[in-house]
C-alpha atoms as a PDB file:
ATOM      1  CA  UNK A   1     -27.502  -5.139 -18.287  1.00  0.00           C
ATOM      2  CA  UNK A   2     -25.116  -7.581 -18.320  1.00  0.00           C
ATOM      3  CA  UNK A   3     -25.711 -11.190 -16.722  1.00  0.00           C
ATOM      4  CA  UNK A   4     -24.614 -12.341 -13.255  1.00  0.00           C
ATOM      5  CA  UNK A   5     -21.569 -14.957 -13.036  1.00  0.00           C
ATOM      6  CA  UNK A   6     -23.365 -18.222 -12.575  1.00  0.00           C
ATOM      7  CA  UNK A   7     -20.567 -19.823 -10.860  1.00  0.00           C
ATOM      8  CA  UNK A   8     -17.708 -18.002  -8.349  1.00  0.00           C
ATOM      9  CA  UNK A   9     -14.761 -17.115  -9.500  1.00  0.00           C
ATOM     10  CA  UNK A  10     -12.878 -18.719  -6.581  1.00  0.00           C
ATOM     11  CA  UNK A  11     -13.396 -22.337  -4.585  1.00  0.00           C
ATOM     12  CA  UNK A  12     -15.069 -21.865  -1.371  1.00  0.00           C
ATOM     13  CA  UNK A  13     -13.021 -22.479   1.689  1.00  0.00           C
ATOM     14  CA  UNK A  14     -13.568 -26.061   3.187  1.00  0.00           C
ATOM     15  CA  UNK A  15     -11.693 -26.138   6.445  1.00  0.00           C
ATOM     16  CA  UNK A  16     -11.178 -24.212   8.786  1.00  0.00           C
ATOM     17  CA  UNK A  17      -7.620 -24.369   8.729  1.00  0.00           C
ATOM     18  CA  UNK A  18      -7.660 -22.856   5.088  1.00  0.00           C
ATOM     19  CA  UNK A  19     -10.674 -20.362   6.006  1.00  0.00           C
ATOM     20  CA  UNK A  20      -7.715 -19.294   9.051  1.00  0.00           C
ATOM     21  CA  UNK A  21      -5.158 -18.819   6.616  1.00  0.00           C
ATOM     22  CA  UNK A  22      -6.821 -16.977   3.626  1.00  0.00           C
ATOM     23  CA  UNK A  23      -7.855 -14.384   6.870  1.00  0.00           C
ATOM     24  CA  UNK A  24      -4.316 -14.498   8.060  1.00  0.00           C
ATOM     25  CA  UNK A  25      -3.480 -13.241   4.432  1.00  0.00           C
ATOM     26  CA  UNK A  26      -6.275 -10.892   3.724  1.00  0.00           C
ATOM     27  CA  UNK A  27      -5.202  -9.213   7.430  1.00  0.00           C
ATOM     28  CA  UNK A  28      -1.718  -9.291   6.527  1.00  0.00           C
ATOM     29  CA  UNK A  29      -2.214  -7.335   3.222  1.00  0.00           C
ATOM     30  CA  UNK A  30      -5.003  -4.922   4.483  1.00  0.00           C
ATOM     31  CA  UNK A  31      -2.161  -3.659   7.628  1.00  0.00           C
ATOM     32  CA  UNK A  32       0.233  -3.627   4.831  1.00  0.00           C
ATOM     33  CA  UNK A  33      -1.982  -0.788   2.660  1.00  0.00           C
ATOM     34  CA  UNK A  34      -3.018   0.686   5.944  1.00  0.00           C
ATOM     35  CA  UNK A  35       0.565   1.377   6.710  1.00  0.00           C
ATOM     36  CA  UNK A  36       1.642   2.779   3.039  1.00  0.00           C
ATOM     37  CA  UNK A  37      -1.938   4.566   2.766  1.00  0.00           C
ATOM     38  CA  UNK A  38      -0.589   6.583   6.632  1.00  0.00           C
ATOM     39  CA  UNK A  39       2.541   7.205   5.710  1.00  0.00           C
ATOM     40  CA  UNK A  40       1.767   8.663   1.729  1.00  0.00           C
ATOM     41  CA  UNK A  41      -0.668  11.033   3.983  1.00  0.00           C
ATOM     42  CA  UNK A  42       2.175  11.794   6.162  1.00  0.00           C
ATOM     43  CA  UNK A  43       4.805  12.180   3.396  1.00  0.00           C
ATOM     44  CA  UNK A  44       2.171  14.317   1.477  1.00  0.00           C
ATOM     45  CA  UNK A  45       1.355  16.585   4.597  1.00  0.00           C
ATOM     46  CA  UNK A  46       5.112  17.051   5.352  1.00  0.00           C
ATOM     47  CA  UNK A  47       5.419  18.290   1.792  1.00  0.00           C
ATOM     48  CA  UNK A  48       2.689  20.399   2.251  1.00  0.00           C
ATOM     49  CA  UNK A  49       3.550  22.175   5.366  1.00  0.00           C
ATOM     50  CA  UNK A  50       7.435  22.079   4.226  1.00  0.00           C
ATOM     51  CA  UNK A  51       5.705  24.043   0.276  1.00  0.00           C
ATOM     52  CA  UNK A  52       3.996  26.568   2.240  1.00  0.00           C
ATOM     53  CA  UNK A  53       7.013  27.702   4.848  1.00  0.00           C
ATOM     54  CA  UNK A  54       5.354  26.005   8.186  1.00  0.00           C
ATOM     55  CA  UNK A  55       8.174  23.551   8.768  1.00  0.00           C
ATOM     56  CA  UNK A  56      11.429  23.224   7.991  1.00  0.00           C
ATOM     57  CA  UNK A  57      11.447  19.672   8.870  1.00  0.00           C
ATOM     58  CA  UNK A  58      15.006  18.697   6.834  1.00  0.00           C
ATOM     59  CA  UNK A  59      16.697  21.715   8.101  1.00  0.00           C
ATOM     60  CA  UNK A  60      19.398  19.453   9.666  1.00  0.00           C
ATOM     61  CA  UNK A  61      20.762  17.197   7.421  1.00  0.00           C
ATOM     62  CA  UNK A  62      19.840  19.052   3.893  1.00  0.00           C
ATOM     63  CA  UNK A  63      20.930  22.530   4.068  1.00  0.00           C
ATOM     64  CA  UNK A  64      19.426  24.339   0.907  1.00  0.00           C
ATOM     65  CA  UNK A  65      15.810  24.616  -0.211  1.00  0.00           C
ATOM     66  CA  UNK A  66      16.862  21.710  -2.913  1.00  0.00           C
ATOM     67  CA  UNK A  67      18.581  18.897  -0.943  1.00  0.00           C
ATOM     68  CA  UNK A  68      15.507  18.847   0.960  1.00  0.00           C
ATOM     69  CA  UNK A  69      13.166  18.697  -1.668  1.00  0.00           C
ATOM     70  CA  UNK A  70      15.326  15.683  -2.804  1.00  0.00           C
ATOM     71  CA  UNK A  71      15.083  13.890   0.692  1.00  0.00           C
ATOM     72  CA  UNK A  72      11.203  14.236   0.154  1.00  0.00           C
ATOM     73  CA  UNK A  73      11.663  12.690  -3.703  1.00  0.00           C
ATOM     74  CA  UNK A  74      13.201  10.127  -2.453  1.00  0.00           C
ATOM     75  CA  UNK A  75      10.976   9.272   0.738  1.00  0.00           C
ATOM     76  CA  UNK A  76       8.464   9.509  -1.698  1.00  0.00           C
ATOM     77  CA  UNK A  77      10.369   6.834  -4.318  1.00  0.00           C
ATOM     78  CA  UNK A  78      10.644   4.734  -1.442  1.00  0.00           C
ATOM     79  CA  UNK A  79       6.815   5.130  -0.724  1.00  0.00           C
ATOM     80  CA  UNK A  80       5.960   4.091  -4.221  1.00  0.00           C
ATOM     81  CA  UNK A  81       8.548   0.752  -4.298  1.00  0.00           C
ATOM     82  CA  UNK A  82       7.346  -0.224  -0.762  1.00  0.00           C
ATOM     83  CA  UNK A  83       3.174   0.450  -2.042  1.00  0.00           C
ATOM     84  CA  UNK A  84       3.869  -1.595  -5.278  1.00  0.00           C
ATOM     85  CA  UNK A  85       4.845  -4.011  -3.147  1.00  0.00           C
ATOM     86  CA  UNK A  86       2.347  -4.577  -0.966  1.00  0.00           C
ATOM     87  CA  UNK A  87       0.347  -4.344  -4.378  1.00  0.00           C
ATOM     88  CA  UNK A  88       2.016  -6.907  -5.531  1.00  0.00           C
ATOM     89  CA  UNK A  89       1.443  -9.323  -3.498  1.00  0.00           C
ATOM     90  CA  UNK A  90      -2.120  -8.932  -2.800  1.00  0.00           C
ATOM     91  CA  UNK A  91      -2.564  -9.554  -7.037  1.00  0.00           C
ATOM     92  CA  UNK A  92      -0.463 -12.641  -7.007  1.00  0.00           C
END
């Protein structure tokens, strides 16, 4: 079993100006992976539903079965940038 850290890895907050900021951030960040986390279940749904004949959601704009597997390739490339992202900033 390996040994507990005997000291924290981070500086405790001590103000409360700092202690309103780092929860400004950690909100800020946690609504930004909310939002991706909704919308890759909504992407992955639509796909779903638009696989199995349901929907025909693209119908409009992307005529054959292929240009509207490619809107949903590139909603989904979108997803991915825009979730690295957020990613991103919460590591740095």
């Amino acid at each position: 079993m390996s040994e507990p850290d005997r000291e924290p890895t981070e500086t405790t907050t001590t103000s409360k100006e700092e202690a309103e900021e780092e929860g400004q951030w950690m909100a800020r960040n946690g609504i930004g992976i909310a939002v991706v986390s909704i919308f890759s279940l909504l992407l992955i749904m639509l796909a779903a539903m638009q696989f199995t004949g349901v929907i025909d959601i693209f119908a409009p704009i992307a005529e054959t079965e292929g240009q509207q597997w490619g809107v949903f390739f590139v909603l989904a490339l979108i997803l991915i940038i825009v979730g690295g992202w957020s990613w991103k900033a919460i590591m740095s």
